[in-house]
PDB file of N, CA and C in Angstrom:
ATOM      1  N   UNK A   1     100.260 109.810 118.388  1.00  0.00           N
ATOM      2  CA  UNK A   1      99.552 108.651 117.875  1.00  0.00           C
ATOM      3  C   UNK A   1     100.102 108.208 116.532  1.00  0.00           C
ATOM      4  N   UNK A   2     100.014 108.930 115.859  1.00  0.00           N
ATOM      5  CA  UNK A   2     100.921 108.685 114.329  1.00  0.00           C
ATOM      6  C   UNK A   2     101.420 109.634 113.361  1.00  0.00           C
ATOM      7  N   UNK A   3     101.476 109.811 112.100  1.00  0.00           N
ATOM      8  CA  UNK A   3     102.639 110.620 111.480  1.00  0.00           C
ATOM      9  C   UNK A   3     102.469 110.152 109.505  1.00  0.00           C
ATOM     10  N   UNK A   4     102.011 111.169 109.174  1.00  0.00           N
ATOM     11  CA  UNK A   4     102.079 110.549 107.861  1.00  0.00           C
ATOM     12  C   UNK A   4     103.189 111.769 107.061  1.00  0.00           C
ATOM     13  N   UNK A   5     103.906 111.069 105.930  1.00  0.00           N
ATOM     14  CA  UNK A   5     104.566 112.096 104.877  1.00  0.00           C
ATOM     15  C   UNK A   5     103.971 111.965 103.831  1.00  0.00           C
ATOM     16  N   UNK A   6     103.905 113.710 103.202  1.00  0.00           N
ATOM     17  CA  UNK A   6     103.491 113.288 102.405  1.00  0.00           C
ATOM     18  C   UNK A   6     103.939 115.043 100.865  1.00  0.00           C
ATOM     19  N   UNK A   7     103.483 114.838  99.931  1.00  0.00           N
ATOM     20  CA  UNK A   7     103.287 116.780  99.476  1.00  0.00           C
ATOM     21  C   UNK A   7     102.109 117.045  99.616  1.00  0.00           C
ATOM     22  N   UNK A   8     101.955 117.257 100.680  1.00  0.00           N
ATOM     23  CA  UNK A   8     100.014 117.825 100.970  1.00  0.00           C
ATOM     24  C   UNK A   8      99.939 119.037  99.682  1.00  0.00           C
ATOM     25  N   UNK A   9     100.644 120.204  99.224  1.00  0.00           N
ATOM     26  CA  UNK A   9     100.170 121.096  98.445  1.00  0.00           C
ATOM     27  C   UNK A   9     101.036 121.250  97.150  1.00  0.00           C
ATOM     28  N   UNK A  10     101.842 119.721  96.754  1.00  0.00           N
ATOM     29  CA  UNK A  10     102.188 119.404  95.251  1.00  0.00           C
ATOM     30  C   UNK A  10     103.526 120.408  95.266  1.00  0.00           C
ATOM     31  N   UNK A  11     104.010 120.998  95.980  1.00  0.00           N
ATOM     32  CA  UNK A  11     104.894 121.333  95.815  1.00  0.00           C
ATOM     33  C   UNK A  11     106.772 120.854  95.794  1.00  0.00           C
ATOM     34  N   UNK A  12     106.417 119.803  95.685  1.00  0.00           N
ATOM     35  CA  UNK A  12     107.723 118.629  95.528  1.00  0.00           C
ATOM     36  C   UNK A  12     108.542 118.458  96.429  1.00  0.00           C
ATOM     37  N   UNK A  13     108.274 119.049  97.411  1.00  0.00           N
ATOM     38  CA  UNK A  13     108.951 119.121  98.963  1.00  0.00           C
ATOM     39  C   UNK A  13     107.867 118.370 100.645  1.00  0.00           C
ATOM     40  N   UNK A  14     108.383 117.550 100.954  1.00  0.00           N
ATOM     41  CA  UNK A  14     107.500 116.795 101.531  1.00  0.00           C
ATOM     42  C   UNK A  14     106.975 117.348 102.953  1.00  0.00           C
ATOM     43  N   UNK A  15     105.492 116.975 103.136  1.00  0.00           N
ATOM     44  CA  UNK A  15     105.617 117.794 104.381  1.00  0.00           C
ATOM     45  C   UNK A  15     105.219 116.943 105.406  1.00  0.00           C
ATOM     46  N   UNK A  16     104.463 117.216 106.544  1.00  0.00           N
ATOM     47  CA  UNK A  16     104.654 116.095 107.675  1.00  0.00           C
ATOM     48  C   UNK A  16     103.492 116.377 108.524  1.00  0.00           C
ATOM     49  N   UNK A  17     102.313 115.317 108.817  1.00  0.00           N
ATOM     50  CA  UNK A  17     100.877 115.515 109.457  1.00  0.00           C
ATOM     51  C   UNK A  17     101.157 114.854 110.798  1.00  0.00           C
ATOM     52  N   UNK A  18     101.068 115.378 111.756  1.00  0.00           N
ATOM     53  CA  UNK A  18     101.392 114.586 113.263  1.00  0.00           C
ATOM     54  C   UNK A  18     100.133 114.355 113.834  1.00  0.00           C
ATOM     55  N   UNK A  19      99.480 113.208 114.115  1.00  0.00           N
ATOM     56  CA  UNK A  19      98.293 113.184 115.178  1.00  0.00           C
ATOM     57  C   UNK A  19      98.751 113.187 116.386  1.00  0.00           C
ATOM     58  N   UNK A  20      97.997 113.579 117.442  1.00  0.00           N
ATOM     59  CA  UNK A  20      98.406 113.929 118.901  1.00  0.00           C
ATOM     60  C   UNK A  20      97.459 113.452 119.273  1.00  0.00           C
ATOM     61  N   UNK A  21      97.466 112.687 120.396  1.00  0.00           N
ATOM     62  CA  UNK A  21      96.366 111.432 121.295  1.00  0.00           C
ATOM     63  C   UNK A  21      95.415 112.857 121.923  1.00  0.00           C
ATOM     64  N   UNK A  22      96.364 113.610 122.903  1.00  0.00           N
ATOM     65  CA  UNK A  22      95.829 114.418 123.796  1.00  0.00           C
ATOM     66  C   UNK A  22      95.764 116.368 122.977  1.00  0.00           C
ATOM     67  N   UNK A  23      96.439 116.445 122.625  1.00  0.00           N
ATOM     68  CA  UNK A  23      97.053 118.144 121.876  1.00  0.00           C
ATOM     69  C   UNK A  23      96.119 117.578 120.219  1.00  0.00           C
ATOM     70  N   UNK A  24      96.506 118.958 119.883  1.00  0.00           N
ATOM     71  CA  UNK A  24      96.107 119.331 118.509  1.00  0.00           C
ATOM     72  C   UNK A  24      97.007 118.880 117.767  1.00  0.00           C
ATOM     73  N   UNK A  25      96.145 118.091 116.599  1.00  0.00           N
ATOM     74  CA  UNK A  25      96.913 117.541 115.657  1.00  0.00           C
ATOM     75  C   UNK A  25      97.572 118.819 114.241  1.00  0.00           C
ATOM     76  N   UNK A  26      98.985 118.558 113.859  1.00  0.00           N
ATOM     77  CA  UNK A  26      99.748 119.448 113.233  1.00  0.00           C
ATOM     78  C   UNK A  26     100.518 119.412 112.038  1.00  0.00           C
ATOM     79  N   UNK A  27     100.158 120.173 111.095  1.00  0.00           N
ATOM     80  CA  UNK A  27     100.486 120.165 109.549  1.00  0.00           C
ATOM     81  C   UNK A  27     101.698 120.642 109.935  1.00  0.00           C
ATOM     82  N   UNK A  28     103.485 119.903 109.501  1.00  0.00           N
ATOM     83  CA  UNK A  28     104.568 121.067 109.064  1.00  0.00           C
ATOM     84  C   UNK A  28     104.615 121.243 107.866  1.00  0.00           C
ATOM     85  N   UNK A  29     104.273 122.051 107.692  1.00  0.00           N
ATOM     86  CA  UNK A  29     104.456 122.829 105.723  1.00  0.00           C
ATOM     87  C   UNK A  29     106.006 123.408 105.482  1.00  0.00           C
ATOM     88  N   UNK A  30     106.467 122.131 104.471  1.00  0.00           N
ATOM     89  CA  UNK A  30     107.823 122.239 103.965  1.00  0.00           C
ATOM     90  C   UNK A  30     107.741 123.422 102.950  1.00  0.00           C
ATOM     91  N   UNK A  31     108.569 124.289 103.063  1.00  0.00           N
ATOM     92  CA  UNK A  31     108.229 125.350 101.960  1.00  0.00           C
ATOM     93  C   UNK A  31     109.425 125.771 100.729  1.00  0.00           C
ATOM     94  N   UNK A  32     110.797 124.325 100.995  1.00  0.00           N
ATOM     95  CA  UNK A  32     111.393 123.749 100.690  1.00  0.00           C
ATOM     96  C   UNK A  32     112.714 124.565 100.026  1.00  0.00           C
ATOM     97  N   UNK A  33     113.406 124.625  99.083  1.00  0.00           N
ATOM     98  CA  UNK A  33     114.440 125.159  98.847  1.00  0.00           C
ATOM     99  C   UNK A  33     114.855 125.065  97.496  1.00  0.00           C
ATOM    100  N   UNK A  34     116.138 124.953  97.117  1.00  0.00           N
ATOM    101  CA  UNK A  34     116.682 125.137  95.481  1.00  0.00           C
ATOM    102  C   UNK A  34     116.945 123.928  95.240  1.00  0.00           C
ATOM    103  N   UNK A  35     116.480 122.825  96.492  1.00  0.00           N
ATOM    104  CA  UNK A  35     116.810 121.015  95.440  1.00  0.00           C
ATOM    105  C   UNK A  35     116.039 120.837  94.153  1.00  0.00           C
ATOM    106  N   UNK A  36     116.609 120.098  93.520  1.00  0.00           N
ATOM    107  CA  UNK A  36     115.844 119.102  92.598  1.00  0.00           C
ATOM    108  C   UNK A  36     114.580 118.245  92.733  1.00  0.00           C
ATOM    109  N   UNK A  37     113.748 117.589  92.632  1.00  0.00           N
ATOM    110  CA  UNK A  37     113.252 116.404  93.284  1.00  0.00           C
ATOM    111  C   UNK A  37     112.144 115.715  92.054  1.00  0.00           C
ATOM    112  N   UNK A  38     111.315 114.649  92.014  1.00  0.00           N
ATOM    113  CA  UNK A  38     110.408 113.948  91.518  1.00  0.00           C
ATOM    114  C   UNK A  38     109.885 112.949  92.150  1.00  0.00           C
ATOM    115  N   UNK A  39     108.162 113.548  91.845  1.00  0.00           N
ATOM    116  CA  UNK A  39     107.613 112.335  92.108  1.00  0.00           C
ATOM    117  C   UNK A  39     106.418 111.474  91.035  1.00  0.00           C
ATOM    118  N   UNK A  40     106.870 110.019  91.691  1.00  0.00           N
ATOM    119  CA  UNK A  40     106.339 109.308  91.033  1.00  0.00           C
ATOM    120  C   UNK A  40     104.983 108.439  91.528  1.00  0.00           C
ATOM    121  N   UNK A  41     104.262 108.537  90.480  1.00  0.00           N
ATOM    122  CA  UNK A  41     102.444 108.194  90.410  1.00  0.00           C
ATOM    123  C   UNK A  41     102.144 107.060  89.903  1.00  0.00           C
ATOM    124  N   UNK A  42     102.453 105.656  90.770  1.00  0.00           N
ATOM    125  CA  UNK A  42     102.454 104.568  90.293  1.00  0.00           C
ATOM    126  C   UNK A  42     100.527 104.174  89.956  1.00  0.00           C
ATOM    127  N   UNK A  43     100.164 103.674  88.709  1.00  0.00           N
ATOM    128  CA  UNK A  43      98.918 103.299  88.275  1.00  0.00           C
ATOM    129  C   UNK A  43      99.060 101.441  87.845  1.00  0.00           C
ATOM    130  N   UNK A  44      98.350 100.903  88.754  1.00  0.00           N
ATOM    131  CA  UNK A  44      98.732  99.296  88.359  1.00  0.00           C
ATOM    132  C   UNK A  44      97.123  98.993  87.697  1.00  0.00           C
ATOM    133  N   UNK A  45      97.593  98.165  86.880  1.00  0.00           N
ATOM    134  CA  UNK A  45      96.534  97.388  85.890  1.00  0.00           C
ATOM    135  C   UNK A  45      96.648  96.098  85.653  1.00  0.00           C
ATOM    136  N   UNK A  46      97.435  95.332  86.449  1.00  0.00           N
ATOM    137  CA  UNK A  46      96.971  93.870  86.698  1.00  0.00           C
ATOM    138  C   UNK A  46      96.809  93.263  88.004  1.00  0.00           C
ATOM    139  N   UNK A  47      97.448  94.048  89.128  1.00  0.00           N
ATOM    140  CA  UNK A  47      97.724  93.484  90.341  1.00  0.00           C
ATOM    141  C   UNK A  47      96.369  94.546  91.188  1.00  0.00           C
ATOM    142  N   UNK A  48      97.360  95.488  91.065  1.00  0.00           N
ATOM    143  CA  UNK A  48      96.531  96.421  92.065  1.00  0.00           C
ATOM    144  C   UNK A  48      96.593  98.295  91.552  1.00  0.00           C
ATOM    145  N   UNK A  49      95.767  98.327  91.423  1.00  0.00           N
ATOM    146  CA  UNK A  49      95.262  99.941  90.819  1.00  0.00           C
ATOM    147  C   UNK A  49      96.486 101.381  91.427  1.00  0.00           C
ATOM    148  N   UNK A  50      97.193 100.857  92.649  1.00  0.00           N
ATOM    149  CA  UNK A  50      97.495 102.021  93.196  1.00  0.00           C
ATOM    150  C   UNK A  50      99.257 101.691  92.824  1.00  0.00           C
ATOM    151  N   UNK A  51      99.422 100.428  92.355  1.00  0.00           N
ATOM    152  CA  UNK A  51     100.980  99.891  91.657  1.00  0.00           C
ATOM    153  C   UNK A  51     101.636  99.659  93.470  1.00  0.00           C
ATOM    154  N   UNK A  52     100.658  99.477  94.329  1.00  0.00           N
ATOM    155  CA  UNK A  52     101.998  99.122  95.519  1.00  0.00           C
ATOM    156  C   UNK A  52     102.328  97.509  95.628  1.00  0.00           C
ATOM    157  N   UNK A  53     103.993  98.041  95.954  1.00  0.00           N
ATOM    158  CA  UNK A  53     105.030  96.424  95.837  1.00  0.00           C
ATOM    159  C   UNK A  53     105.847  97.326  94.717  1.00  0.00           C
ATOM    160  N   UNK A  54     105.246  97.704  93.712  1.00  0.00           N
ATOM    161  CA  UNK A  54     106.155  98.079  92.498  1.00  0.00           C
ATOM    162  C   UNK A  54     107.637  98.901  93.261  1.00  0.00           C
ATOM    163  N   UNK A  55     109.017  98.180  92.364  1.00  0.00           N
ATOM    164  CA  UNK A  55     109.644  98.515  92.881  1.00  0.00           C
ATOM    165  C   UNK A  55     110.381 100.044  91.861  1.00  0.00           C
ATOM    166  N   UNK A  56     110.934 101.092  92.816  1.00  0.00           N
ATOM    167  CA  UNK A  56     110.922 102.369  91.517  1.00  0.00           C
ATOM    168  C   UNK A  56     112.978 102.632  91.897  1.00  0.00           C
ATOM    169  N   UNK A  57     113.715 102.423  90.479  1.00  0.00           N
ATOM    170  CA  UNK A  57     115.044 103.028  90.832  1.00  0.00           C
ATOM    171  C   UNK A  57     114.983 103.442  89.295  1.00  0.00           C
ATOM    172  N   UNK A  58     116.086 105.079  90.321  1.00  0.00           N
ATOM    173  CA  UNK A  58     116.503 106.334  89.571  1.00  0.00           C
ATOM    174  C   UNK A  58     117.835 106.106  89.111  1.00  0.00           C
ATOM    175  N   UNK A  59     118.302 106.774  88.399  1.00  0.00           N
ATOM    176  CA  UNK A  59     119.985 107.087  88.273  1.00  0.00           C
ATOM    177  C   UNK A  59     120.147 108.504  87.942  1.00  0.00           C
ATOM    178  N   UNK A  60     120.678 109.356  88.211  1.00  0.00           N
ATOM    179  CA  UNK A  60     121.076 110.131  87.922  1.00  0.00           C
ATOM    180  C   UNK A  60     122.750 110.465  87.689  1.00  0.00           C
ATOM    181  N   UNK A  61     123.206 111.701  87.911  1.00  0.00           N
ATOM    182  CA  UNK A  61     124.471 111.760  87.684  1.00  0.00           C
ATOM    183  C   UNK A  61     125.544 111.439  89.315  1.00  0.00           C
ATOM    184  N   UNK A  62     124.422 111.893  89.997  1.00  0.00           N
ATOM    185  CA  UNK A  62     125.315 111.553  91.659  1.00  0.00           C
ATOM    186  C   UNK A  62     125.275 110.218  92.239  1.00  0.00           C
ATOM    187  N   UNK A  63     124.417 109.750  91.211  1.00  0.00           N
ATOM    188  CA  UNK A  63     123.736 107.808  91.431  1.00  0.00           C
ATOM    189  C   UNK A  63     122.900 107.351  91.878  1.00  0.00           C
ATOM    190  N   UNK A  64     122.247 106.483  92.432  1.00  0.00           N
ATOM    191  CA  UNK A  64     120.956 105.518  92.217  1.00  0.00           C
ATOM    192  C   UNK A  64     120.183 105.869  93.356  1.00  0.00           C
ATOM    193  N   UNK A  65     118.956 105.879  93.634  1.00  0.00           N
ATOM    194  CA  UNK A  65     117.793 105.548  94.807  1.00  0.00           C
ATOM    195  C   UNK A  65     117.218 105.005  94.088  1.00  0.00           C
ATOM    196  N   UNK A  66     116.424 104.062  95.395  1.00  0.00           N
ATOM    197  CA  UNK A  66     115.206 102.878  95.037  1.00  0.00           C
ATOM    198  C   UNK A  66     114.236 103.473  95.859  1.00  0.00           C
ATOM    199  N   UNK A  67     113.392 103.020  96.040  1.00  0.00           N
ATOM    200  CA  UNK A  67     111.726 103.456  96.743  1.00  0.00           C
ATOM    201  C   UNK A  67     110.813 102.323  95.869  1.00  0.00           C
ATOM    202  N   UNK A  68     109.989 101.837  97.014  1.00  0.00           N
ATOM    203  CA  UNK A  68     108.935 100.960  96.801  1.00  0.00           C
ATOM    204  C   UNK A  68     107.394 101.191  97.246  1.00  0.00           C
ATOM    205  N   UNK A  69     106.384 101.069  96.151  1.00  0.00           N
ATOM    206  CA  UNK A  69     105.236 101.760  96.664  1.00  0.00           C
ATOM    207  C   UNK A  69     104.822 101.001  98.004  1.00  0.00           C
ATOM    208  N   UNK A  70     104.390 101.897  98.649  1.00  0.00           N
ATOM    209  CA  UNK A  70     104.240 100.649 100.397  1.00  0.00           C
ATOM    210  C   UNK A  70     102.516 101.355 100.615  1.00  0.00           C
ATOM    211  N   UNK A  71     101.923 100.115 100.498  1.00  0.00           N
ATOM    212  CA  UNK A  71     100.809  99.918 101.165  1.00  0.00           C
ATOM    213  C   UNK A  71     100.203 100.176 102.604  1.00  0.00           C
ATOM    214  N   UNK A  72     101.076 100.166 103.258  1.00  0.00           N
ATOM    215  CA  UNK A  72     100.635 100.701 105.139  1.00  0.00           C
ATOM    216  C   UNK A  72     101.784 100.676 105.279  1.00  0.00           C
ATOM    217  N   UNK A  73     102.105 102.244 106.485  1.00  0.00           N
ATOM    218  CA  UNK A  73     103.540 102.136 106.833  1.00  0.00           C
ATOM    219  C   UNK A  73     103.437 102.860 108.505  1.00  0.00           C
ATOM    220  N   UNK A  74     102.462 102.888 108.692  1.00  0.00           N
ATOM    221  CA  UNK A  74     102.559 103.283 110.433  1.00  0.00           C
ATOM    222  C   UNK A  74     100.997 102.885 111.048  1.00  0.00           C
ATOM    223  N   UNK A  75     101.521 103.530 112.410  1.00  0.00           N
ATOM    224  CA  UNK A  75     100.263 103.103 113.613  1.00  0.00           C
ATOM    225  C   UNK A  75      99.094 103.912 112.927  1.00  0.00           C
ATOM    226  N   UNK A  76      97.943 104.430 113.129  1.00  0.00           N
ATOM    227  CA  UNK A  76      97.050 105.506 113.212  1.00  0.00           C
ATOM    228  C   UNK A  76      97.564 106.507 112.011  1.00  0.00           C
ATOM    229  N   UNK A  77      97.910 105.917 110.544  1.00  0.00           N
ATOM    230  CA  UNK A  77      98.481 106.793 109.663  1.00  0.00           C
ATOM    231  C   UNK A  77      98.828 106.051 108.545  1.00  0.00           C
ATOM    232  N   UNK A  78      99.093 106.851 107.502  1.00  0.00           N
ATOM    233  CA  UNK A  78      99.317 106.618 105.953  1.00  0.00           C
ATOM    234  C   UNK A  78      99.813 107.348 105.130  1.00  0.00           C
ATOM    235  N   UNK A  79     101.044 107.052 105.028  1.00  0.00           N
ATOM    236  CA  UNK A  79     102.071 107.825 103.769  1.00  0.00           C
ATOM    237  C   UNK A  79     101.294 107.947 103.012  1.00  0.00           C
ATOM    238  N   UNK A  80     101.551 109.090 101.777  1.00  0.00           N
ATOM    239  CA  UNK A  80     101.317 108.972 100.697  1.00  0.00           C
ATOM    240  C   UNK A  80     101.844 107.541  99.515  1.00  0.00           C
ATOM    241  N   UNK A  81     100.670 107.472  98.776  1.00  0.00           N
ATOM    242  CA  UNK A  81     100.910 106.262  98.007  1.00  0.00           C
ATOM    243  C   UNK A  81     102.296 106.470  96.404  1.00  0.00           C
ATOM    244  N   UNK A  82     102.506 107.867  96.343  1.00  0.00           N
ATOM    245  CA  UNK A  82     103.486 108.163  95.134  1.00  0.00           C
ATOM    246  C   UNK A  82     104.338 108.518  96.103  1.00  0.00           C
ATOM    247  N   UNK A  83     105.420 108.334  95.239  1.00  0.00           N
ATOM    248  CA  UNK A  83     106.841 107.549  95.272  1.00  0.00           C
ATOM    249  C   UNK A  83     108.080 109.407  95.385  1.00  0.00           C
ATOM    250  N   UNK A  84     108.332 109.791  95.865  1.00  0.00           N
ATOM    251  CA  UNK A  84     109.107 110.969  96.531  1.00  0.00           C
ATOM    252  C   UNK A  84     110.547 110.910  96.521  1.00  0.00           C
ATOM    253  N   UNK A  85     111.234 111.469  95.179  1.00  0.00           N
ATOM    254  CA  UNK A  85     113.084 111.783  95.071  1.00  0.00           C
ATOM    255  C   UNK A  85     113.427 112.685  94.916  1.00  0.00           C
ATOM    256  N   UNK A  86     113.749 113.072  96.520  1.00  0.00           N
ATOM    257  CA  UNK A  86     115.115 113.994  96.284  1.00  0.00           C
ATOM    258  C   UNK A  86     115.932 114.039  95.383  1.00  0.00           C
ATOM    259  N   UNK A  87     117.038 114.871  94.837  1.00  0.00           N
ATOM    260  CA  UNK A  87     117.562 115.091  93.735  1.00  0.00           C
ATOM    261  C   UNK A  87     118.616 116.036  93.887  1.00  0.00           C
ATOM    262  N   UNK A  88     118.291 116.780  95.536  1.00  0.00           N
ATOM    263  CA  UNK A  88     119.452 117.392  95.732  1.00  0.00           C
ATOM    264  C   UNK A  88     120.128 118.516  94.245  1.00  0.00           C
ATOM    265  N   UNK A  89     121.218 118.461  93.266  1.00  0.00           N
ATOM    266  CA  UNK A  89     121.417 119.540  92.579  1.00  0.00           C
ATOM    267  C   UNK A  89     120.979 119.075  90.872  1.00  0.00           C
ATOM    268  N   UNK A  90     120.971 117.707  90.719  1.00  0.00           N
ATOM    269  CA  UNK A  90     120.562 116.987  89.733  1.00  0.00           C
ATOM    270  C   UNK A  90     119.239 117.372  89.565  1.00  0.00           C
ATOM    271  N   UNK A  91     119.540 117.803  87.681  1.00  0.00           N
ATOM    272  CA  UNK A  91     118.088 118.560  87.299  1.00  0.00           C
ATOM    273  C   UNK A  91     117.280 117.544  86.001  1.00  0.00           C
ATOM    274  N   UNK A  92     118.064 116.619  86.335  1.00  0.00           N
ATOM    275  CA  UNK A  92     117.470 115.268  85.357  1.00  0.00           C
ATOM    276  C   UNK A  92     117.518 114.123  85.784  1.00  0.00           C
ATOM    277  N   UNK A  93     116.632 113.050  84.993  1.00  0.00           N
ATOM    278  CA  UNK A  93     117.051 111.649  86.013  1.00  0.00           C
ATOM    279  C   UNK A  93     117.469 110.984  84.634  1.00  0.00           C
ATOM    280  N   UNK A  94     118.493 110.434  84.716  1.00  0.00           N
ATOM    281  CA  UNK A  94     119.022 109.213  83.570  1.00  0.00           C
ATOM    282  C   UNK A  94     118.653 108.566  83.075  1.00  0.00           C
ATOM    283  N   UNK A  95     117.739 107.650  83.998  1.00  0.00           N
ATOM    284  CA  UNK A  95     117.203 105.821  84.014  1.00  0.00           C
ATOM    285  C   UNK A  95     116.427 106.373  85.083  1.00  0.00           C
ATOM    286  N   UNK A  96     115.117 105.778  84.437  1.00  0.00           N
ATOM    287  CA  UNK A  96     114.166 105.054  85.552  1.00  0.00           C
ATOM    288  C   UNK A  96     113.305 104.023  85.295  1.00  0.00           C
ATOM    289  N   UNK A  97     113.568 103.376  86.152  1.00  0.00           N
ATOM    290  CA  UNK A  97     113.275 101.500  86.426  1.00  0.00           C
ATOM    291  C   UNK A  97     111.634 101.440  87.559  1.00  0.00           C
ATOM    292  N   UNK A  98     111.371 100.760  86.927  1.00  0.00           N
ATOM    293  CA  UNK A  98     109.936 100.175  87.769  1.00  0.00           C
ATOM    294  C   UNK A  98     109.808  99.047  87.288  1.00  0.00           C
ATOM    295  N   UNK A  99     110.140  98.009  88.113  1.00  0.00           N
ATOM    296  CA  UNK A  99     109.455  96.466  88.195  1.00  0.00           C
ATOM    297  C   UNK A  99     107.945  96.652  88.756  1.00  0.00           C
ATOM    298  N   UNK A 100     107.312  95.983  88.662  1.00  0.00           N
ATOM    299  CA  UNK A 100     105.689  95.843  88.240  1.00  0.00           C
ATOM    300  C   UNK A 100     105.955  94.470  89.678  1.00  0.00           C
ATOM    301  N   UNK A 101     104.623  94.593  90.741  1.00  0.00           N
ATOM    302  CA  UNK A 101     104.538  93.430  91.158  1.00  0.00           C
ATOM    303  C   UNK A 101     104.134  92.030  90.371  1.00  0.00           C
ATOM    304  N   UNK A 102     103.872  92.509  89.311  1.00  0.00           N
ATOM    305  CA  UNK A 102     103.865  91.161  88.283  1.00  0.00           C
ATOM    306  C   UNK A 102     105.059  90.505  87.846  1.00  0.00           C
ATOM    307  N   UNK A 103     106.019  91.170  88.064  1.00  0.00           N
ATOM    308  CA  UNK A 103     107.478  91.358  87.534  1.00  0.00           C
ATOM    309  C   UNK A 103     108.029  91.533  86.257  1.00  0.00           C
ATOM    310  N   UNK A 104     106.948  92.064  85.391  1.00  0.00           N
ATOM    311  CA  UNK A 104     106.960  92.892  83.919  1.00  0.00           C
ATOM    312  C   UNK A 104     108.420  94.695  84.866  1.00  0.00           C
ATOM    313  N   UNK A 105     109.240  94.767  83.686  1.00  0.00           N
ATOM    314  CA  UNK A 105     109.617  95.918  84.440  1.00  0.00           C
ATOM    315  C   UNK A 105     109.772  96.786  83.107  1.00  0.00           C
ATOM    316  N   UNK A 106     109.943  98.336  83.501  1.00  0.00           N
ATOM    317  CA  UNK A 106     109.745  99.197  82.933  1.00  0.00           C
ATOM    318  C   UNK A 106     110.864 100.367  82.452  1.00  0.00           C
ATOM    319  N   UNK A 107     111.433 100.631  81.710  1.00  0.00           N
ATOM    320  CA  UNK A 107     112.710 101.457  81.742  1.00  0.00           C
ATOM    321  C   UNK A 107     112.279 102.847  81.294  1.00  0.00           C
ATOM    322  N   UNK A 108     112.416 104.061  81.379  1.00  0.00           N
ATOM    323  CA  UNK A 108     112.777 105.333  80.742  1.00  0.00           C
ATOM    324  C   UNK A 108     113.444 106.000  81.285  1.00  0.00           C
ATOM    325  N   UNK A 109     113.878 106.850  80.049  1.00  0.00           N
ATOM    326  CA  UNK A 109     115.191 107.483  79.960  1.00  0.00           C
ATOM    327  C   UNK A 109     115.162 108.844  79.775  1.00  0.00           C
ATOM    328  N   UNK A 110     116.284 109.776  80.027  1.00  0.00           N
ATOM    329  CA  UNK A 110     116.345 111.431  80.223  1.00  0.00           C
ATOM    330  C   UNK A 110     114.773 112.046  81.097  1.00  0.00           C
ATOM    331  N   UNK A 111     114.594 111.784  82.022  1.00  0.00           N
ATOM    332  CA  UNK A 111     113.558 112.567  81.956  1.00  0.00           C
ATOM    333  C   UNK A 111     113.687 113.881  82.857  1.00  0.00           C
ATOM    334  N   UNK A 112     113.046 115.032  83.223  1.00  0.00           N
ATOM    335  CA  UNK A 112     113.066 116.185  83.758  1.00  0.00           C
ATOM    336  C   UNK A 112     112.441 116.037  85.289  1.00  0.00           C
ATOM    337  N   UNK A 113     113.448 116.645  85.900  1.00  0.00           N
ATOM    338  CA  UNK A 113     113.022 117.164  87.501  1.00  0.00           C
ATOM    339  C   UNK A 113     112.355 117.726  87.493  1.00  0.00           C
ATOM    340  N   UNK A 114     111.624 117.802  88.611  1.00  0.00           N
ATOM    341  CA  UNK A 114     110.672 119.030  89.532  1.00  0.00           C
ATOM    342  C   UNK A 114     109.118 118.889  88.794  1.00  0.00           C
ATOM    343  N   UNK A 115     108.903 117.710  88.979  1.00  0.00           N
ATOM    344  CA  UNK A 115     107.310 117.190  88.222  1.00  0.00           C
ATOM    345  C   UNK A 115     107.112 115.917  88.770  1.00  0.00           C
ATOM    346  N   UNK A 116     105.820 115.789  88.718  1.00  0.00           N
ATOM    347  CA  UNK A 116     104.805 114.554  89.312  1.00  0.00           C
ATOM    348  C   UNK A 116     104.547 113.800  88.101  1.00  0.00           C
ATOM    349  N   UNK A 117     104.940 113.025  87.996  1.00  0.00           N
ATOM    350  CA  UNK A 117     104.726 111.791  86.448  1.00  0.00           C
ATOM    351  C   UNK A 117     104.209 110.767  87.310  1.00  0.00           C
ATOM    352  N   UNK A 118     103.012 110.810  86.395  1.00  0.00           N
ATOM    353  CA  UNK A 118     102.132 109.654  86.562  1.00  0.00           C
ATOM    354  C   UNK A 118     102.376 107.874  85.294  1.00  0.00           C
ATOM    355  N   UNK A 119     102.857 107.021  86.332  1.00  0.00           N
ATOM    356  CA  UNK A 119     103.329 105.842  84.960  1.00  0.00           C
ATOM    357  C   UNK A 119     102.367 104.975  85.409  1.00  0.00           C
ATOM    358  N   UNK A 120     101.757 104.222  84.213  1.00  0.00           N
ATOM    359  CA  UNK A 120     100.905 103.247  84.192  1.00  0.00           C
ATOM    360  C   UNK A 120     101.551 102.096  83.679  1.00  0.00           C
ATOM    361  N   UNK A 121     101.355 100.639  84.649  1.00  0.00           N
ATOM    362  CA  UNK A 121     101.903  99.512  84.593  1.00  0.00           C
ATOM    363  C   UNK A 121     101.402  98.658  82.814  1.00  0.00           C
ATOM    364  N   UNK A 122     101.657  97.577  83.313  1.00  0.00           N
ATOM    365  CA  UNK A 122     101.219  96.949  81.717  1.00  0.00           C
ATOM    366  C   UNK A 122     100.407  95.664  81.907  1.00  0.00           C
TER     367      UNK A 122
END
């Protein structure tokens, strides 16, 4: 029936909820490895409280991902609303960019892997 991703237990490695029409529905618990990763906790204060539309790019040293907060993304299911980067061996992020669905955008710089940062819009 549907399928959400998400870090059900904050551990920075994503895991995966399957509903089943007929069978038992099933948690895979990622229990993950020696990557890097961050996630991001978009907070909006003019548009919409949860920052989705906001658009989020990284840089690091191996180079760029984008991710956009998405509001509905399947049948019978719902991603998580924060924003999920791999990072692979990179233990810092360079630049990080968030345009605002207002289109105010946001820059910071050096920040540290393997944490949940929560950013509030403007």
């Amino acid at each position: 029936m549907g399928a959400a991703w998400g870090d059900y237990n904050n551990n920075g490695f994503m895991d995966l909820y399957v509903v089943n029409c007929k069978e038992t529905n099933r948690l895979y618990h990622n229990n993950g490895n020696d990557n890097h990763w961050i996630i991001i906790k978009t907070i909006g204060t003019t548009n919409n409280r949860a920052g989705i539309g906001a658009r989020i790019e990284i840089t690091t040293d191996s180079g760029s991902q984008v991710r956009e907060v998405d509001g509905g993304s399947g049948f019978c299911s719902q991603d998580s609303l924060w924003v999920h980067f791999g990072l692979g061996g990179d233990d810092r992020i360079t630049t990080l960019k968030i345009t605002w669905p207002n289109g105010k955008t946001m820059t910071l710089t050096g920040i540290e892997s393997n944490q949940t940062l929560e950013i509030t819009g403007e």
